[in-house]
Protein backbone atom coordinates (compact mmCIF):
# COMPACT_ATOMS: atom_id res chain seq x y z
CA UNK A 1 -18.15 -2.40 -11.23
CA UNK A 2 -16.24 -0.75 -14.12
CA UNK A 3 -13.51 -2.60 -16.08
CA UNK A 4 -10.16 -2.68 -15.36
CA UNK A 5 -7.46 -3.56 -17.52
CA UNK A 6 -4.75 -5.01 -15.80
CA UNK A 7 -1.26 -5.02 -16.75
CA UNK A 8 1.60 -6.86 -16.22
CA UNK A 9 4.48 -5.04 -17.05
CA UNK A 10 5.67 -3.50 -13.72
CA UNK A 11 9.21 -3.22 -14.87
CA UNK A 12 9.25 -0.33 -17.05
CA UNK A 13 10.88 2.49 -15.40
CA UNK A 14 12.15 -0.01 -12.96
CA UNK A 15 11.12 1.38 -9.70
CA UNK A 16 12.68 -0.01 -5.96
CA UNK A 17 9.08 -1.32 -5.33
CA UNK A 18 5.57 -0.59 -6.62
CA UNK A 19 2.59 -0.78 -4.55
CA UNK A 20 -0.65 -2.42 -6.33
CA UNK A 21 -4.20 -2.71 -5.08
CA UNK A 22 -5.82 -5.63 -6.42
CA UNK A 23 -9.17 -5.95 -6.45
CA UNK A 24 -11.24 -9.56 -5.29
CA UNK A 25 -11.53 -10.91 -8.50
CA UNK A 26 -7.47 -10.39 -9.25
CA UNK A 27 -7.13 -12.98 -5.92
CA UNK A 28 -7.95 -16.69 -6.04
CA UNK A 29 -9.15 -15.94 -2.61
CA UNK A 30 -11.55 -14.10 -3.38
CA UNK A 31 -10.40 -10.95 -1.06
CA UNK A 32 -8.97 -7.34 -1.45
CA UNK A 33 -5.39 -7.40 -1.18
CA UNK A 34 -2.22 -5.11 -0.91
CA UNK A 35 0.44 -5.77 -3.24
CA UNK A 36 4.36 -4.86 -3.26
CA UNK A 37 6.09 -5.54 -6.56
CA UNK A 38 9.72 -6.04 -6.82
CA UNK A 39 12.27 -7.44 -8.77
CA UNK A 40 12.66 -11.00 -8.43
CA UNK A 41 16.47 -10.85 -7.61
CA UNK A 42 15.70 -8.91 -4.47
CA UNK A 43 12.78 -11.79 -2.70
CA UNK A 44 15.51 -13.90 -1.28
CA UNK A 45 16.87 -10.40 0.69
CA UNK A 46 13.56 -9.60 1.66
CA UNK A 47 12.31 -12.55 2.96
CA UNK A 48 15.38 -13.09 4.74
CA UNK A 49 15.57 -8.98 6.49
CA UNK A 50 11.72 -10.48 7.48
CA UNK A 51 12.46 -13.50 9.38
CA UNK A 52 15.37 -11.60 11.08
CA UNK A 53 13.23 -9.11 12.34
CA UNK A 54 10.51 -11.49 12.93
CA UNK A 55 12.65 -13.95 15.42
CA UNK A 56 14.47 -11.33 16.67
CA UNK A 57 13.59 -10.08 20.43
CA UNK A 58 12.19 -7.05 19.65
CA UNK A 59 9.76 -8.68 16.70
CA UNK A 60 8.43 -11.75 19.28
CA UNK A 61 7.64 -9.09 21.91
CA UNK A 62 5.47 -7.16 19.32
CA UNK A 63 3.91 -9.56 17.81
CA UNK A 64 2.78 -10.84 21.33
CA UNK A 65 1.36 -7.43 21.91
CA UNK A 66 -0.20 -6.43 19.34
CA UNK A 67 -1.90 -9.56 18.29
CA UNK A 68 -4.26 -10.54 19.74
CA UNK A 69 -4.75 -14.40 18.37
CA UNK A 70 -2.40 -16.48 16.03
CA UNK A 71 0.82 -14.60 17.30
CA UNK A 72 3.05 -17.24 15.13
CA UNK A 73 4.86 -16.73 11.98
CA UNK A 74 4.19 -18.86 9.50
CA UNK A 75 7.47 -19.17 7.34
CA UNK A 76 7.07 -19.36 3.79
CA UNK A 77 6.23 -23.24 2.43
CA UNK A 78 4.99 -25.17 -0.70
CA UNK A 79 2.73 -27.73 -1.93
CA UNK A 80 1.95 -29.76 -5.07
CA UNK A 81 -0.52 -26.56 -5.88
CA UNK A 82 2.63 -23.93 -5.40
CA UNK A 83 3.72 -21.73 -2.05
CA UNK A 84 1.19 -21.75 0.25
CA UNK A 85 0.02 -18.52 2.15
CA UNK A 86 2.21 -17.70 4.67
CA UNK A 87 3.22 -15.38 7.49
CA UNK A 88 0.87 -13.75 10.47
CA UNK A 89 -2.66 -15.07 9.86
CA UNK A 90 -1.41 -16.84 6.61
CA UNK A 91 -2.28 -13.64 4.71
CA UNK A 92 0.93 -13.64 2.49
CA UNK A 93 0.64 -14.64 -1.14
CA UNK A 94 3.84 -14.76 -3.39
CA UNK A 95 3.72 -15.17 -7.17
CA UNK A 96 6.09 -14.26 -10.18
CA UNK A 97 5.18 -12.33 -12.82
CA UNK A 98 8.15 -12.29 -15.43
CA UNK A 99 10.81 -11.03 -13.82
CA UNK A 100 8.91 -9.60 -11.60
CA UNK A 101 7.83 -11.50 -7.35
CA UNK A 102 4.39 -10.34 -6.11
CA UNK A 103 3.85 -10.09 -2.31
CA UNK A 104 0.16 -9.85 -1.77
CA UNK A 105 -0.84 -8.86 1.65
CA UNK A 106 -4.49 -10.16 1.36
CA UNK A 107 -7.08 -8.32 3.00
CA UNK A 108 -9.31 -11.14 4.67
CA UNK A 109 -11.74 -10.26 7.70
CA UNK A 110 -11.46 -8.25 11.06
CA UNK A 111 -10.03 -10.88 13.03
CA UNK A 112 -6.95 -10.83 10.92
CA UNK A 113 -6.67 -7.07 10.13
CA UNK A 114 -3.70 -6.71 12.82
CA UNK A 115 -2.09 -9.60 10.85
CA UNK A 116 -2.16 -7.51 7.84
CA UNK A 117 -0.89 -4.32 9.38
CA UNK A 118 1.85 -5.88 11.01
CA UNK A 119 2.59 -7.70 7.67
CA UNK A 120 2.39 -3.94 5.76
CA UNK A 121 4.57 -2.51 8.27
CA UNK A 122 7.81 -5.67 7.73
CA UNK A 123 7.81 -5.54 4.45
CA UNK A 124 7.68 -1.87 3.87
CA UNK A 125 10.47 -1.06 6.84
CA UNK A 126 12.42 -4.02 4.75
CA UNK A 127 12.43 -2.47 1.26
CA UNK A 128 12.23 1.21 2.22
CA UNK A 129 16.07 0.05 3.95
CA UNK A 130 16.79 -1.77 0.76
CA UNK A 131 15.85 1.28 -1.26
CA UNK A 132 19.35 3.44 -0.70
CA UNK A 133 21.46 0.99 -2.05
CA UNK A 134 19.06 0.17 -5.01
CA UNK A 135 18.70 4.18 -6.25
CA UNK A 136 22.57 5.05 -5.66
CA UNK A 137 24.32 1.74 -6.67
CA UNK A 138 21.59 0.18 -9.12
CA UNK A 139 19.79 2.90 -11.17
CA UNK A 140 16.34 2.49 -9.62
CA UNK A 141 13.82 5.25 -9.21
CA UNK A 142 11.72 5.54 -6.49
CA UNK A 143 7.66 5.88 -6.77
CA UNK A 144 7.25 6.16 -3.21
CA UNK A 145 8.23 5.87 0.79
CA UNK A 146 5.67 4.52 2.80
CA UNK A 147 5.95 4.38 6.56
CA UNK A 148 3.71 3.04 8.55
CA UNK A 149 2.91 2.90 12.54
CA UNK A 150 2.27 -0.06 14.79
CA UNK A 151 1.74 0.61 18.37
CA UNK A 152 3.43 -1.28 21.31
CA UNK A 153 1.63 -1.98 24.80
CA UNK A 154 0.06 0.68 26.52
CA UNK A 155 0.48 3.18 23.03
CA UNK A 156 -3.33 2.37 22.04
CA UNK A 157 -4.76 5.83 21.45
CA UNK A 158 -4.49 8.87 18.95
CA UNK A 159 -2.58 8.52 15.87
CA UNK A 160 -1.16 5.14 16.86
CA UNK A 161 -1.82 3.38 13.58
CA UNK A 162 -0.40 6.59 11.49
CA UNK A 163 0.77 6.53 7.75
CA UNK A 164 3.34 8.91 6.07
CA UNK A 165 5.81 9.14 3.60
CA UNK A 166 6.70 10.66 -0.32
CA UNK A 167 5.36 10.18 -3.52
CA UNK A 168 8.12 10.60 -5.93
CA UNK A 169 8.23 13.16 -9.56
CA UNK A 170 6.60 10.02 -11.59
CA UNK A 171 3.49 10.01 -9.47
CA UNK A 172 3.71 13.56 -9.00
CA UNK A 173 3.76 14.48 -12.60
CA UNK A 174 1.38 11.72 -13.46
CA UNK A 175 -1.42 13.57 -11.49
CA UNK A 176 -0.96 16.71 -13.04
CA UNK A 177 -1.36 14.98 -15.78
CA UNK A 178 -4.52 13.46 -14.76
CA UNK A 179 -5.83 16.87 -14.04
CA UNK A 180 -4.99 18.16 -16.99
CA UNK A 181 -6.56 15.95 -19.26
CA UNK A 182 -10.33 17.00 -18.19
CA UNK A 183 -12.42 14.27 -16.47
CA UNK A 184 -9.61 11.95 -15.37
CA UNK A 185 -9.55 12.88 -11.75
CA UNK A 186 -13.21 12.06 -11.54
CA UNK A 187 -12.76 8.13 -13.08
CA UNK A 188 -9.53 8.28 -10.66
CA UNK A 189 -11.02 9.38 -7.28
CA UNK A 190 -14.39 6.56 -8.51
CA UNK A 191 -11.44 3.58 -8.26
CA UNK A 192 -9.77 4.75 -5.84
CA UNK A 193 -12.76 5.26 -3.97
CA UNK A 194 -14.16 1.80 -5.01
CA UNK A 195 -11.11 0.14 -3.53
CA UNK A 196 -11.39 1.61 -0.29
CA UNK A 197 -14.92 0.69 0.28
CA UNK A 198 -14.41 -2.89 -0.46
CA UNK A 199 -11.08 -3.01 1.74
CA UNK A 200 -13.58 -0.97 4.55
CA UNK A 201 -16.45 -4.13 3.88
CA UNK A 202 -13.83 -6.99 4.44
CA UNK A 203 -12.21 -5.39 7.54
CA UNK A 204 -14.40 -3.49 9.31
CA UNK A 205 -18.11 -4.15 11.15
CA UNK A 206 -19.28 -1.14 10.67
CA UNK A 207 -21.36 -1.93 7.32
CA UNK A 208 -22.07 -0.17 4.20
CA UNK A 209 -23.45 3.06 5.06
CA UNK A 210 -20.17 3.72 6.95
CA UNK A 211 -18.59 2.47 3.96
CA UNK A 212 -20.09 5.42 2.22
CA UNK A 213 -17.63 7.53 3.99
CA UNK A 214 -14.79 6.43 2.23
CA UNK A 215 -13.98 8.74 -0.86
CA UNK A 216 -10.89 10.32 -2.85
CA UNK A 217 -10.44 13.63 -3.95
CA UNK A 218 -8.05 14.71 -6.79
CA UNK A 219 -7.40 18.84 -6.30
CA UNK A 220 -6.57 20.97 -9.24
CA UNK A 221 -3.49 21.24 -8.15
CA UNK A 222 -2.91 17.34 -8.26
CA UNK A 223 -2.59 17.11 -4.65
CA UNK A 224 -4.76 13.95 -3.23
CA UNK A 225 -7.33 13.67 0.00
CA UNK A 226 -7.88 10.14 1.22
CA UNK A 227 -10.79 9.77 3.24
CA UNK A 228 -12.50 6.87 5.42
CA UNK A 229 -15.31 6.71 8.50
CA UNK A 230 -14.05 8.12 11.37
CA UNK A 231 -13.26 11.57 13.36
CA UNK A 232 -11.90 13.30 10.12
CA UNK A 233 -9.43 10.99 9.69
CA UNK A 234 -7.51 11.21 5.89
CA UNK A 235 -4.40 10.28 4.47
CA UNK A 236 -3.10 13.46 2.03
CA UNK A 237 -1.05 15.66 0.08
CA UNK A 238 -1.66 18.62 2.73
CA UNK A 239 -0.89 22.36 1.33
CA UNK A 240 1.97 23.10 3.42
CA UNK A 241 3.83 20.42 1.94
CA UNK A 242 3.67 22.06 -0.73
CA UNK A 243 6.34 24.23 -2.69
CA UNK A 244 4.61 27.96 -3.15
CA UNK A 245 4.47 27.32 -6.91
CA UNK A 246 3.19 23.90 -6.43
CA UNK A 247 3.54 20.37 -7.53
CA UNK A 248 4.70 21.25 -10.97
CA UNK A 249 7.91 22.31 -9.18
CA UNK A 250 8.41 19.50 -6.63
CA UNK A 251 10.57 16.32 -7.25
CA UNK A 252 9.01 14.94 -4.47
CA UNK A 253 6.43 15.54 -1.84
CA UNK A 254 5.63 14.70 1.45
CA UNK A 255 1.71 13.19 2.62
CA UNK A 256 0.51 12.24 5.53
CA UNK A 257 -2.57 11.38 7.78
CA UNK A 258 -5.09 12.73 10.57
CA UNK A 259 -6.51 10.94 13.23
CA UNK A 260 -6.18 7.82 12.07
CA UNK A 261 -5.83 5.79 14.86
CA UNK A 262 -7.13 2.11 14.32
CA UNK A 263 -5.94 -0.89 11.89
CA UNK A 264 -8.83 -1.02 9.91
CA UNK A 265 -8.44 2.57 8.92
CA UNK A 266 -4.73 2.36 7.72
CA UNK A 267 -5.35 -0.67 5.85
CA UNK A 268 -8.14 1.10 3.95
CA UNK A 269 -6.81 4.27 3.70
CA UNK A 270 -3.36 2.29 2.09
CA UNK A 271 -5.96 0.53 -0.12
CA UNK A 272 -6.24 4.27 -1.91
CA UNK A 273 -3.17 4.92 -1.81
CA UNK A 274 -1.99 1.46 -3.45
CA UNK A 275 -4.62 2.26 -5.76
CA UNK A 276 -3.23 5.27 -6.68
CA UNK A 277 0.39 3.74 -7.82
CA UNK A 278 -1.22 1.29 -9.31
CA UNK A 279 -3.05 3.46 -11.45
CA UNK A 280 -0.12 5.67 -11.99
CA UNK A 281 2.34 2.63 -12.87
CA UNK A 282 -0.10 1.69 -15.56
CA UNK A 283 0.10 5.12 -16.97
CA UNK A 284 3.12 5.55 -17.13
CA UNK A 285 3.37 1.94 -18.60
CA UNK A 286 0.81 3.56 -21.78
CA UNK A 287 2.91 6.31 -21.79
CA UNK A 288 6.22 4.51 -22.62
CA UNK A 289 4.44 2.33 -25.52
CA UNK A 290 3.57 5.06 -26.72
C-alpha cells in the first residue's frame, strides 16, 4: 500500500463540508469509512435536522422499508472511552479535530451496507440544506453537492441507488492541475482506485477478482470516470456537461452515474469520489502553505 500523508487542517479555504475517504488503518475499527467534515459550530444543527427527519413519519416508514434488520436509530451517546458509535447499524463515528467535528460513516460488512447508505443520504440532504445559508450569509465556499438516491417499497430496480451532484471551481481547477503536472493523474486514479476496491471487499460478496473492476480514470481534460463491477455502471464528469471550451472555463460542473442500481455500488463508487476531495482538500491545503 503506498503512503499517505494525512492532514489535518480541513479549514483552510473553509468549505460548507468536505468529504474524506479514510482508509482502515485511519479507523480504530479497523474498516473503510466515509467522512463529512464540518465546522464544529454547525454539529449541534446537524444532528438535530437528523433526528427530525429520522422520527418524523416519513423517516420511520423508510427506514422500515428499506432495512432490512436493525431498523432503530441509535441516538448519539457516551462512555468513559468517548461517544460511542451511533445511528442505523451503529456505523456513526464523531470526533473533533481542532475546530473542526468528523462524521465517519464507517464502512463495515454487507449486512449493514443499507445502514450506511441511508446514513450517507441524512447527512448529505442535511448539510446540502444548510449549505445556502452558509455560502450567502457566512462566506463559505462550496467543494461539492452530493445527492444521493434511496429507494422506497416497490422502487427496487434500475438506477434506484443513483448519485449526482457538482464539484465546485476548487476541485475543478485542482484537476487540471493534476493533469498538468505530468504523472499526477496516474498516482491519483491508483488511490482512488485503491479506495474503491477496499470499500468493494468490505461490502460486497462478490470477491477480489470482481474487485478488479473497480478503477478511476483522470481525462486530459480533467474530467473523472468512476468505475465499479457491474453492467457499466460509473459515476462521472460526462462530456455534455461540459462547457465547449471545457473545464478551464466552468465554475462548476455537473457528474453523475449509470446504472448503478444497488447499495454496495454507491457506497463504493462515493468511496472514489470522497477520495477525490480528499485528495484535492490536501492540495489545496500544500498550495496555501506555500
Amino acid at each position: 500500500m503506498q503512503s499517505k500523508e494525512i492532514l489535518v487542517t480541513h479549514t483552510f479555504p473553509k468549505f460548507v463540508y468536505t468529504p474524506t475517504f479514510f482508509f482502515p488503518e485511519e479507523n480504530i475499527e479497523g474498516v473503510p469509512a466515509l467522512g463529512f467534515v464540518f465546522n464544529h459550530s454547525l454539529f449541534e444543527d446537524v444532528y438535530e435536522q437528523n433526528m427530525m427527519k429520522v422520527n418524523s413519519e416519513a423517516g420511520i416508514s423508510l427506514a422500515a422499508e428499506y432495512l432490512p434488520q436493525q431498523r432503530e436509530f441509535i441516538p448519539l451517546g457516551q462512555d468513559l472511552f468517548g461517544i460511542e458509535p451511533f445511528g442505523y447499524g451503529r456505523c456513526i463515528t464523531f470526533s473533533r479535530d481542532g475546530d473542526d467535528v468528523i462524521l465517519k460513516v464507517l464502512l463495515v460488512k454487507p449486512e449493514l451496507v443499507r445502514h450506511a447508505c441511508l446514513m450517507v443520504n441524512l447527512i448529505v440532504k442535511t448539510l446540502e440544506s444548510m449549505s445556502y445559508d452558509l455560502v450567502d450569509n457566512k462566506g463559505c465556499l462550496e467543494l461539492i453537492n452530493i445527492n444521493t438516491l434511496i429507494p422506497r417499497l416497490g422502487e427496487a430496480g434500475f438506477h434506484c441507488h443513483s448519485v449526482g451532484g457538482r464539484v465546485h471551481k476548487p476541485v475543478i481547477d485542482w484537476l487540471l492541475q493534476v493533469v498538468e503536472s505530468g504523472d499526477g493523474e496516474y498516482v491519483l486514479s491508483d488511490l482512488v482506485a485503491q479506495a474503491m476496491k477496499l470499500s468493494f471487499l468490505k461490502l460486497s460478496d462478490f470477491g477480489s477478482g470482481a474487485a478488479d473492476d473497480c478503477g478511476c480514470l483522470i481525462l486530459g481534460d480533467g474530467r473523472f470516470i468512476l468505475q465499479t463491477y457491474g453492467n457499466a455502471t460509473d459515476l462521472s464528469i460526462y462530456p455534455e456537461g461540459v462547457d465547449y471550451c471545457g473545464l478551464k472555463c466552468s465554475d462548476s460542473v455537473d457528474f453523475s452515474c449509470h446504472n448503478l442500481d444497488t447499495a454496495y455500488q454507491q457506497l463504493v463508487l462515493l468511496s472514489g469520489l470522497f477520495m477525490i476531495c480528499r485528495l484535492a482538500m490536501e492540495g489545496l491545503v500544500h498550495l496555501s502553505s506555500n
